[in-house]
Protein backbone atom coordinates (compact mmCIF):
# COMPACT_ATOMS: atom_id res chain seq x y z
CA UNK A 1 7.85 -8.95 31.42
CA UNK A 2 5.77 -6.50 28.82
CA UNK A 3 2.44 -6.58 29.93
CA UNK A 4 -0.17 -4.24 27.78
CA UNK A 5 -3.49 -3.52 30.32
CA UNK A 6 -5.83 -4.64 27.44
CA UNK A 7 -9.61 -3.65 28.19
CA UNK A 8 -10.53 -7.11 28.15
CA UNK A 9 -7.66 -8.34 30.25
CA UNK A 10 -3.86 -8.29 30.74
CA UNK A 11 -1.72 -9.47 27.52
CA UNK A 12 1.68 -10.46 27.99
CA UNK A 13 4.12 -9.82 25.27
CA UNK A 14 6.49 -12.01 24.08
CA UNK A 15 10.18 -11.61 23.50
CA UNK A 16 10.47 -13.46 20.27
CA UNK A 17 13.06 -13.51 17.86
CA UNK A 18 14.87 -10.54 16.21
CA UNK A 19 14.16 -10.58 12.44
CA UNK A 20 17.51 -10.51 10.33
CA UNK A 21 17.90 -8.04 7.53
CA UNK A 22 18.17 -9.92 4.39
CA UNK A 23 21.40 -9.32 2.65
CA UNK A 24 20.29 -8.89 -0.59
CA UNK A 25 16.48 -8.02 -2.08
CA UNK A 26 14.20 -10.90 -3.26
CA UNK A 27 15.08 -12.39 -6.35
CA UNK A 28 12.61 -14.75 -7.39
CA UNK A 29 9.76 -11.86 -6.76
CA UNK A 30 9.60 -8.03 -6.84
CA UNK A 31 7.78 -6.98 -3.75
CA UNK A 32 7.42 -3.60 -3.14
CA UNK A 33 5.48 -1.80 0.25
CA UNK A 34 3.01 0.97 -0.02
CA UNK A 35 4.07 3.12 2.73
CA UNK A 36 2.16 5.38 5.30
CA UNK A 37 3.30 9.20 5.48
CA UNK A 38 4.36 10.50 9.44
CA UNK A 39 2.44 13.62 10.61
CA UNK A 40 3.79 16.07 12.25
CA UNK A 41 2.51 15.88 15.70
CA UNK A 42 2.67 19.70 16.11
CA UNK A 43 0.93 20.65 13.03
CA UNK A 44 -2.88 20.94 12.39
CA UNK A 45 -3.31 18.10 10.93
CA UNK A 46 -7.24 18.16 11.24
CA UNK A 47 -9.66 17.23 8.88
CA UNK A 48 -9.76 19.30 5.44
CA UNK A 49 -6.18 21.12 6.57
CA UNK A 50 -3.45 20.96 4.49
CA UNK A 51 -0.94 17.61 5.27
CA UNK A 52 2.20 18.82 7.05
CA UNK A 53 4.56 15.76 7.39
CA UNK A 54 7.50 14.68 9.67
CA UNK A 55 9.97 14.50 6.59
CA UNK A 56 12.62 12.81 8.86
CA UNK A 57 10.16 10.10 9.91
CA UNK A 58 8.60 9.36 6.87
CA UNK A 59 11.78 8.94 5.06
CA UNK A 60 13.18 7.28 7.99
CA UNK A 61 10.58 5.05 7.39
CA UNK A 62 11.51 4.02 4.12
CA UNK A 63 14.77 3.86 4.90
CA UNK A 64 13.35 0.62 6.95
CA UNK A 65 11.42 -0.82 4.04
CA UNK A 66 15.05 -0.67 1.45
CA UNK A 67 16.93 -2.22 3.95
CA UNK A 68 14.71 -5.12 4.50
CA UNK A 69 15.25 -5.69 0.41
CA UNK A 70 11.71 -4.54 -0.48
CA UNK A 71 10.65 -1.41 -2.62
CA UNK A 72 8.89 0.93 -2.02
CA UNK A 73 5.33 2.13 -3.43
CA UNK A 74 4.81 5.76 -2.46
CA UNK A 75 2.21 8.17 -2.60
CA UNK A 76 -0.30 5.16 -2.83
CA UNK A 77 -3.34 4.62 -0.74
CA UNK A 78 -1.63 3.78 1.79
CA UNK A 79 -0.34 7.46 2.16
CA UNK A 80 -3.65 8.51 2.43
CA UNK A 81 -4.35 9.46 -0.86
CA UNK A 82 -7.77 10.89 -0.65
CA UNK A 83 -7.85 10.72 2.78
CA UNK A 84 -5.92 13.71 4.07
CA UNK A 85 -2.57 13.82 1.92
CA UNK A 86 -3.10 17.50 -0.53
CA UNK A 87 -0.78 17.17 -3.62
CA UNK A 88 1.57 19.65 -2.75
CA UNK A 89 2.29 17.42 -0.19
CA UNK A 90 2.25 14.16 -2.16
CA UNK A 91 4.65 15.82 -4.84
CA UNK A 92 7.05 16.82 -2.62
CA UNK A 93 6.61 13.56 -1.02
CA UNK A 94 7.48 11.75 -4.26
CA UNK A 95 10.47 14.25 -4.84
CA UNK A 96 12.29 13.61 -1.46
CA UNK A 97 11.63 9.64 -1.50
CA UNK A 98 12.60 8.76 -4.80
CA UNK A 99 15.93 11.35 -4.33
CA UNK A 100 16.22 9.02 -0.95
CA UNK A 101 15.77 5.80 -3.50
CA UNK A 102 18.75 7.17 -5.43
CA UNK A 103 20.92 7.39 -2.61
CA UNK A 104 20.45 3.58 -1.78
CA UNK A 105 19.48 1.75 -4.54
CA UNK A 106 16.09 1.39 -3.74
CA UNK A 107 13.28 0.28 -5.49
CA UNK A 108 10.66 2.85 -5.83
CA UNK A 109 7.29 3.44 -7.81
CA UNK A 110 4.65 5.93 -6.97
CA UNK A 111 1.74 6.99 -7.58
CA UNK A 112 -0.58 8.92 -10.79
CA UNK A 113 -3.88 10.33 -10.58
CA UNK A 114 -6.08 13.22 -10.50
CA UNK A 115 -6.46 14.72 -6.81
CA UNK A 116 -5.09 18.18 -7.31
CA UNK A 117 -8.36 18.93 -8.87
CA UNK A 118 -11.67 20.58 -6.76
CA UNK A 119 -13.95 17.46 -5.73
CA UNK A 120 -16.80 17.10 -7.92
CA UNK A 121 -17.73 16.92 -11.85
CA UNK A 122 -14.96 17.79 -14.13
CA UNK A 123 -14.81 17.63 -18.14
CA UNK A 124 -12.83 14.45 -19.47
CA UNK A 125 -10.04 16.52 -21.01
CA UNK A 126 -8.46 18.25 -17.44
CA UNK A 127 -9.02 14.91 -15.52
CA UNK A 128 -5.89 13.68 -18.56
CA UNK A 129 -4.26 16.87 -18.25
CA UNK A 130 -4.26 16.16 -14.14
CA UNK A 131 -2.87 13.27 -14.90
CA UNK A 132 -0.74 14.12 -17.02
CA UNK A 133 0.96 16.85 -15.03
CA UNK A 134 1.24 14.07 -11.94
CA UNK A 135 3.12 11.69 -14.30
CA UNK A 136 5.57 14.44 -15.50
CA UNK A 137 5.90 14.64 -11.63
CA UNK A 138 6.40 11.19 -11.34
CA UNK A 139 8.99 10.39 -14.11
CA UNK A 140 11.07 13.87 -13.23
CA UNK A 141 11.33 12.92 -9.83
CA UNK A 142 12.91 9.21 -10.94
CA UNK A 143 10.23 6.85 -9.60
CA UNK A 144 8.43 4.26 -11.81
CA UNK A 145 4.58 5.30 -12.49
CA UNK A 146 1.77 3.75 -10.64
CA UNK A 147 -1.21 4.59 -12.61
CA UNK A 148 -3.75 5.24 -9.75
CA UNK A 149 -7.59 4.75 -10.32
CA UNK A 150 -9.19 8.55 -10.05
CA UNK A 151 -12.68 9.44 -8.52
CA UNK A 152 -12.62 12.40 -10.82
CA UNK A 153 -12.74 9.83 -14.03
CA UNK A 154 -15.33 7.21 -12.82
CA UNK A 155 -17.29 10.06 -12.41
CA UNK A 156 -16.66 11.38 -15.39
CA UNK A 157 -16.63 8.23 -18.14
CA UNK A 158 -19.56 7.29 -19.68
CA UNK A 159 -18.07 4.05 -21.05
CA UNK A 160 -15.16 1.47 -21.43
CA UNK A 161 -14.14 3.66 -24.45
CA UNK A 162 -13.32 7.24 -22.08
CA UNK A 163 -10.82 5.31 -19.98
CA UNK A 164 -8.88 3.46 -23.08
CA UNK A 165 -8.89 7.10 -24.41
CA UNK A 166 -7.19 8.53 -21.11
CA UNK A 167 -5.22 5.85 -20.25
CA UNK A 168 -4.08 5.61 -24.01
CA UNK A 169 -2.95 8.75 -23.80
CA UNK A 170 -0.81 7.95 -20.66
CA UNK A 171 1.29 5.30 -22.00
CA UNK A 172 1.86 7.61 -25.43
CA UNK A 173 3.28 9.74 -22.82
CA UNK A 174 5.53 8.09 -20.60
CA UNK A 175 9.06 7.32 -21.38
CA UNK A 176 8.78 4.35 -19.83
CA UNK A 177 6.81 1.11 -18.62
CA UNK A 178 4.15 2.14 -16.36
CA UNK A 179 2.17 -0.36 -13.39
CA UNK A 180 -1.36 0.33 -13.65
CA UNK A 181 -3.59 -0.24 -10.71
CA UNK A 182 -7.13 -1.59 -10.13
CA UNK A 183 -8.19 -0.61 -6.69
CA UNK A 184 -11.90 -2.18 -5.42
CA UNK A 185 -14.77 -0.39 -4.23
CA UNK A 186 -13.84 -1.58 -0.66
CA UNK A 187 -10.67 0.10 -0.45
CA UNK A 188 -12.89 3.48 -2.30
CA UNK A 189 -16.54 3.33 -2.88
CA UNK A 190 -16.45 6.74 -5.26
CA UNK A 191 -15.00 3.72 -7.83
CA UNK A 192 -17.75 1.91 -8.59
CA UNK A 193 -18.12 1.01 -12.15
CA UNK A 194 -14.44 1.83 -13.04
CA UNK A 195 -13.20 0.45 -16.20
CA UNK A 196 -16.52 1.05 -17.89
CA UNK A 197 -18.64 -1.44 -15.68
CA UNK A 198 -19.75 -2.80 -12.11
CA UNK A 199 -19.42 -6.18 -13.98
CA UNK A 200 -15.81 -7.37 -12.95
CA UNK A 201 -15.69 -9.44 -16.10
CA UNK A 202 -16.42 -6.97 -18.57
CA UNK A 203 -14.17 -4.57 -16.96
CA UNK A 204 -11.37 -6.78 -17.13
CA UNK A 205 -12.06 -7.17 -20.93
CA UNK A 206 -11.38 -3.62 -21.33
CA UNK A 207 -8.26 -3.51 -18.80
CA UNK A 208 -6.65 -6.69 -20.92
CA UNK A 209 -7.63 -4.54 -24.60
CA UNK A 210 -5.48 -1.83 -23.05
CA UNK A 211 -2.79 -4.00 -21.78
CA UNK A 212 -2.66 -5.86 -25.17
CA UNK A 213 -3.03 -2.60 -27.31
CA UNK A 214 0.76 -1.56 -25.69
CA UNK A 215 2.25 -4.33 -23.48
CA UNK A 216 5.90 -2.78 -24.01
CA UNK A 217 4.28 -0.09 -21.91
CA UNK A 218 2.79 -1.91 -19.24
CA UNK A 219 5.41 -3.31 -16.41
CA UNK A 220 2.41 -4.40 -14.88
CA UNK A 221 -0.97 -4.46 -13.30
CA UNK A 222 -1.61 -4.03 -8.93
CA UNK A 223 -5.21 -5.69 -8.40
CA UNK A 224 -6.44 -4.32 -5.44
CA UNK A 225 -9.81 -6.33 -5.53
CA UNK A 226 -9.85 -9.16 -2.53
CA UNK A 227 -10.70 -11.64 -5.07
CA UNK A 228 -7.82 -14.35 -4.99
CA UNK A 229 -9.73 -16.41 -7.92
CA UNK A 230 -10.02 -13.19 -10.17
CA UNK A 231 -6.42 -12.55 -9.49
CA UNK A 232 -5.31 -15.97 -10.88
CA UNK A 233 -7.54 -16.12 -13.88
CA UNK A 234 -6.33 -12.31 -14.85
CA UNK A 235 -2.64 -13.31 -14.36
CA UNK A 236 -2.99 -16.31 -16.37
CA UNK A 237 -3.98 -14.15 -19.24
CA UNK A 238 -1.76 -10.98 -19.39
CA UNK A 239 0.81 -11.10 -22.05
CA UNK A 240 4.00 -12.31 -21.46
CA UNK A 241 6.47 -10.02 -19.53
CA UNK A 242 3.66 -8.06 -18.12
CA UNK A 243 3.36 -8.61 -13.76
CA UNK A 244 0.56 -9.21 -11.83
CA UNK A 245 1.29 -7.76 -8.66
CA UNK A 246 -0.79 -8.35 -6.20
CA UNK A 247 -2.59 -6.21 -3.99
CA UNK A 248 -4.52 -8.49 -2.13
CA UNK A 249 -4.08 -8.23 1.92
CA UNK A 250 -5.96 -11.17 2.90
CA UNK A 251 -4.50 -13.69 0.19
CA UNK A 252 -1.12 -12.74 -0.79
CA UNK A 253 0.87 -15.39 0.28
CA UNK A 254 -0.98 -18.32 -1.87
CA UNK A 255 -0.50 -15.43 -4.66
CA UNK A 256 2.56 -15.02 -3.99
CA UNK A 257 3.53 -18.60 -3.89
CA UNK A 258 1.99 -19.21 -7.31
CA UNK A 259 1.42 -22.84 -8.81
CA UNK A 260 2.18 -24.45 -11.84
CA UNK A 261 1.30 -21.45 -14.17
CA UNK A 262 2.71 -18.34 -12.83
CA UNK A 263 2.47 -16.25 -9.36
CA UNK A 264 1.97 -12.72 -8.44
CA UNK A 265 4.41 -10.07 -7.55
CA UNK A 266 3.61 -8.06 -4.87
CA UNK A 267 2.69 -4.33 -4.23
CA UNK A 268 1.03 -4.35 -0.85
CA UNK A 269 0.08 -2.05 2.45
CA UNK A 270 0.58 -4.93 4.55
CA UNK A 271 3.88 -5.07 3.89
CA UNK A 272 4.72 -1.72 5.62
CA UNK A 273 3.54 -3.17 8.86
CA UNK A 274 4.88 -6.69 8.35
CA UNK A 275 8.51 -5.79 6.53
CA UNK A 276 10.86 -8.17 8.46
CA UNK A 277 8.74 -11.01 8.02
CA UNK A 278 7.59 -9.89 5.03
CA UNK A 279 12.09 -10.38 3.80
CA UNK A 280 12.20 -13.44 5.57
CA UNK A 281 9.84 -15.11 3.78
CA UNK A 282 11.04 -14.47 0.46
CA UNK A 283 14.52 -15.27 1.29
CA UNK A 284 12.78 -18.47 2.29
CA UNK A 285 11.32 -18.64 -1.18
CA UNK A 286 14.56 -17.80 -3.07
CA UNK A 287 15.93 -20.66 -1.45
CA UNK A 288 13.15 -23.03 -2.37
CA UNK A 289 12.06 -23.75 1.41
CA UNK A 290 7.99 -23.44 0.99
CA UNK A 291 7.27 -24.89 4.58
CA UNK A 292 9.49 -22.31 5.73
CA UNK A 293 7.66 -19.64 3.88
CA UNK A 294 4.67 -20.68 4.73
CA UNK A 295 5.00 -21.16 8.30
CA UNK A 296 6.13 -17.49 8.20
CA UNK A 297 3.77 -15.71 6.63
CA UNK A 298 0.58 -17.75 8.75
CA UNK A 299 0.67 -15.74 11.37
CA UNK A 300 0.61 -12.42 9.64
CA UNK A 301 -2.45 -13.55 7.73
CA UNK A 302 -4.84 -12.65 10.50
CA UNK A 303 -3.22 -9.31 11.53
CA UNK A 304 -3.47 -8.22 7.84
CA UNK A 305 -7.21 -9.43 7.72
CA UNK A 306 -7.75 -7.52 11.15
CA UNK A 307 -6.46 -4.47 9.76
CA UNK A 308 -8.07 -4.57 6.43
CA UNK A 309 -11.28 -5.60 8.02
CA UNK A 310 -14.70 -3.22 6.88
CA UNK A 311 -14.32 -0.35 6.33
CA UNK A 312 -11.48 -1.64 4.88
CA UNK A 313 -10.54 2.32 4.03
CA UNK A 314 -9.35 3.03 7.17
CA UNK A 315 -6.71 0.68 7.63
CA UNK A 316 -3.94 3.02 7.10
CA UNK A 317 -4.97 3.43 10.57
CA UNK A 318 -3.78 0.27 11.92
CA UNK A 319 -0.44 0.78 9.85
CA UNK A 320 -0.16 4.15 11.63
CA UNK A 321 -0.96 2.44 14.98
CA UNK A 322 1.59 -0.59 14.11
CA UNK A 323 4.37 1.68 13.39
CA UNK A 324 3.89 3.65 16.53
CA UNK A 325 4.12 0.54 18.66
CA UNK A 326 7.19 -0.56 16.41
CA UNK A 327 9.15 2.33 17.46
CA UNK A 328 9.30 3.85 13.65
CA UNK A 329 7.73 6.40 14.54
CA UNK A 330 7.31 9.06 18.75
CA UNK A 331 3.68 9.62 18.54
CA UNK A 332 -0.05 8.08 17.12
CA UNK A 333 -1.41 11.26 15.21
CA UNK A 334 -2.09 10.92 11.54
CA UNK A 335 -2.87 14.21 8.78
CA UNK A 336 -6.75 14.24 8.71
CA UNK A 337 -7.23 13.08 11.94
CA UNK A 338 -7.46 9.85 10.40
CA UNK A 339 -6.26 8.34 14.13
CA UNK A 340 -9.82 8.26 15.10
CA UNK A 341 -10.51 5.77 12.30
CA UNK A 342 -10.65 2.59 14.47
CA UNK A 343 -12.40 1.55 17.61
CA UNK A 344 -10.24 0.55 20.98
CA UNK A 345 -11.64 -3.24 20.45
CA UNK A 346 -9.88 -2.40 17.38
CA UNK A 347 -6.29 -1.55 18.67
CA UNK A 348 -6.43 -4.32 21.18
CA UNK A 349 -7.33 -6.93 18.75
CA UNK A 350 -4.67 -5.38 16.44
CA UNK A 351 -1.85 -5.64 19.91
CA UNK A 352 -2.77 -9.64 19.80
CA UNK A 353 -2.30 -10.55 16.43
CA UNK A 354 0.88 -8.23 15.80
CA UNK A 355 2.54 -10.47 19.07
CA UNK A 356 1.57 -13.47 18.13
CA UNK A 357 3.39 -12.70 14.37
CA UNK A 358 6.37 -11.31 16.14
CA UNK A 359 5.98 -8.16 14.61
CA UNK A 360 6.85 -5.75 17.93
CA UNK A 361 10.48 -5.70 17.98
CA UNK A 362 10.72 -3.67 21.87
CA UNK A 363 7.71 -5.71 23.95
CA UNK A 364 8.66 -2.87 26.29
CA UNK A 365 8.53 0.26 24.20
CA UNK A 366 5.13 -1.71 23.07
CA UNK A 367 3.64 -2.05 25.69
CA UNK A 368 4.59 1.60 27.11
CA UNK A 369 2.43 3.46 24.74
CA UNK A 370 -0.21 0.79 23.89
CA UNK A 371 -0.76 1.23 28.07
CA UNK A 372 -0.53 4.54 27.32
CA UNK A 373 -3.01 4.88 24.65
CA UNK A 374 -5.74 2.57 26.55
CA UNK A 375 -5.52 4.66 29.78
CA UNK A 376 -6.56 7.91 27.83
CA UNK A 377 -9.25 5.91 25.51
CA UNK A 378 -10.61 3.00 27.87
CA UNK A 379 -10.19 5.10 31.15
């Protein structure tokens, strides 16, 4: 048997059964996965240096997330945007996964903003020319715009009107329907106020005037705010043909599941770490077997909490840490050093929860390395 020395006690891991790769992708939702990037173990990779990836990993990676019928959302967060990934390295990021999307048929989207620009104050007018060069990047490369929030404009905007004027100027732009994204002080405190106001209400006033001024242009909006009750009332007043997808890790599968008066898509970091029973519960949904999907996605609830727990920035860590122990991936190092982002009470917490979802496919090859890793950071 697998057993992982846990520091408060041996865990034994269970063999449980093998996910099945759905046949086809969801078809009553579009659910797409905001994946991590792979650092190169042998590179740098320390704080401030520039990202050097594993290409073969990280694409491998996503290779994973296609063939489990979900798309992909790259360059997000979730690929440490902002937290060690340098543009150069996000646009050739973008450029190799969406050229990978191509090749399969894969779903992909990725993500717009500002970060090739210095830290600090910058004038209005270069924060939309950033942005604009990032969505010629985007749409060149073949990958649907995400619209990412940028610390450079909340800094920037003085009021509700500054970010209908940039964001205007985006949709003019783009030859096609863009997802815009809302993404809550908890997952980056630099974004306070975004939208014009701290007041969630008034800021979704001026995220629904923009929304209504061009719906044709809007494929939809990810809400990345943790607030399951804001989430419904927004969705129940976008315009028709215009997605909520959700970006809510501790809720999603209520939001997912809808009610009587619409549900939420899905464009989630969770569902890197949780892919194969991430597909089986929509297949169970397609087929109109709730139980089924519910009694799936229960378990994963409290491993997505865990890893999204405060600060709920670093828990591209636990991805990182998820996909090591799932085999996707030789080694635990992440660019920026972001490794170190999590305490071992952490990682053994995380080693629980991910068992008891069935989410580590080799309890051997588990239990190896998370022995491994608690012999060098326990002693």
């Amino acid at each position: 048997m697998a057993t992982v020395n846990l520091p408060s006690g041996p865990l034994t891991l269970a063999d449980r059964r093998r996910w099945e790769n759905p046949k086809t992708p969801p078809s009553t939702r579009l659910a797409y996965a905001a994946a991590h990037v792979v650092a190169d173990p042998a590179a740098p990779n320390a704080p401030g240096a520039p990202a050097v990836l594993d290409w073969a990993a990280t694409l491998a990676f996503r290779h994973h997330l296609w063939s489990h019928g979900l798309g992909v959302a790259e360059a997000m967060d979730t690929a440490q945007r902002g937290m060690g990934l340098d543009y150069a390295a996000t646009r050739e990021l973008i450029r190799r996964s969406a050229a990978e999307a191509a090749s399969v048929g894969g779903r992909i989207v990725a993500g717009v903003a500002t970060d090739q620009l210095t830290p600090g104050a910058v004038p209005l007018d270069r924060i939309a020319s950033a942005y604009r060069e990032q969505l010629a990047d985007v749409l060149t490369a073949g990958a649907v715009p995400v619209l990412m929030c940028s610390r450079h404009l909340a800094a920037a905007a003085r009021d509700a009107d500054d970010y209908l004027s940039v964001y205007r100027s985006l949709l003019e732009l783009s030859d096609q329907p863009v997802v815009l994204h809302w993404l809550g002080t908890a997952f980056d405190p630099a974004l306070e106020g975004y939208w014009g106001s701290s007041d969630v209400d008034k800021a979704t006033e001026t995220v629904l005037e923009l929304i209504n001024g061009n719906p044709a242009k809007v494929d939809g909006i990810k809400i990345s705010l943790l607030d399951a009750e804001h989430e419904i009332r927004l969705r129940r007043r976008l315009p028709a043909g215009v997605r909520l997808y959700t970006g809510d890790d501790f809720n999603y599968p209520e939001l997912i599941r809808g009610d009587d008066q619409g549900h939420s898509d899905a464009l989630l970091g969770i569902f890197a770490a949780i892919a194969p029973a991430a597909a089986a519960a929509f297949a169970a949904l397609d087929r109109g077997d709730l139980d089924e999907y519910d009694r799936i996605f229960a378990p994963t609830v409290p491993l997505s909490r865990h890893i999204f727990e405060k600060p709920t920035f670093y828990y591209k860590t636990g991805i990182v840490f998820l996909a090591w122990l799932a085999g996707h991936q030789s080694h635990f190092t992440m660019v920026g050093g972001l490794q170190s982002g999590r305490s071992v009470p952490h990682f053994a917490r995380l080693i629980e929860l991910a068992d008891a979802a069935g989410l580590l496919p080799d309890p051997d090859l588990a239990a190896h390395r998370a022995n491994r890793f608690f012999e060098v950071m326990a002693g």
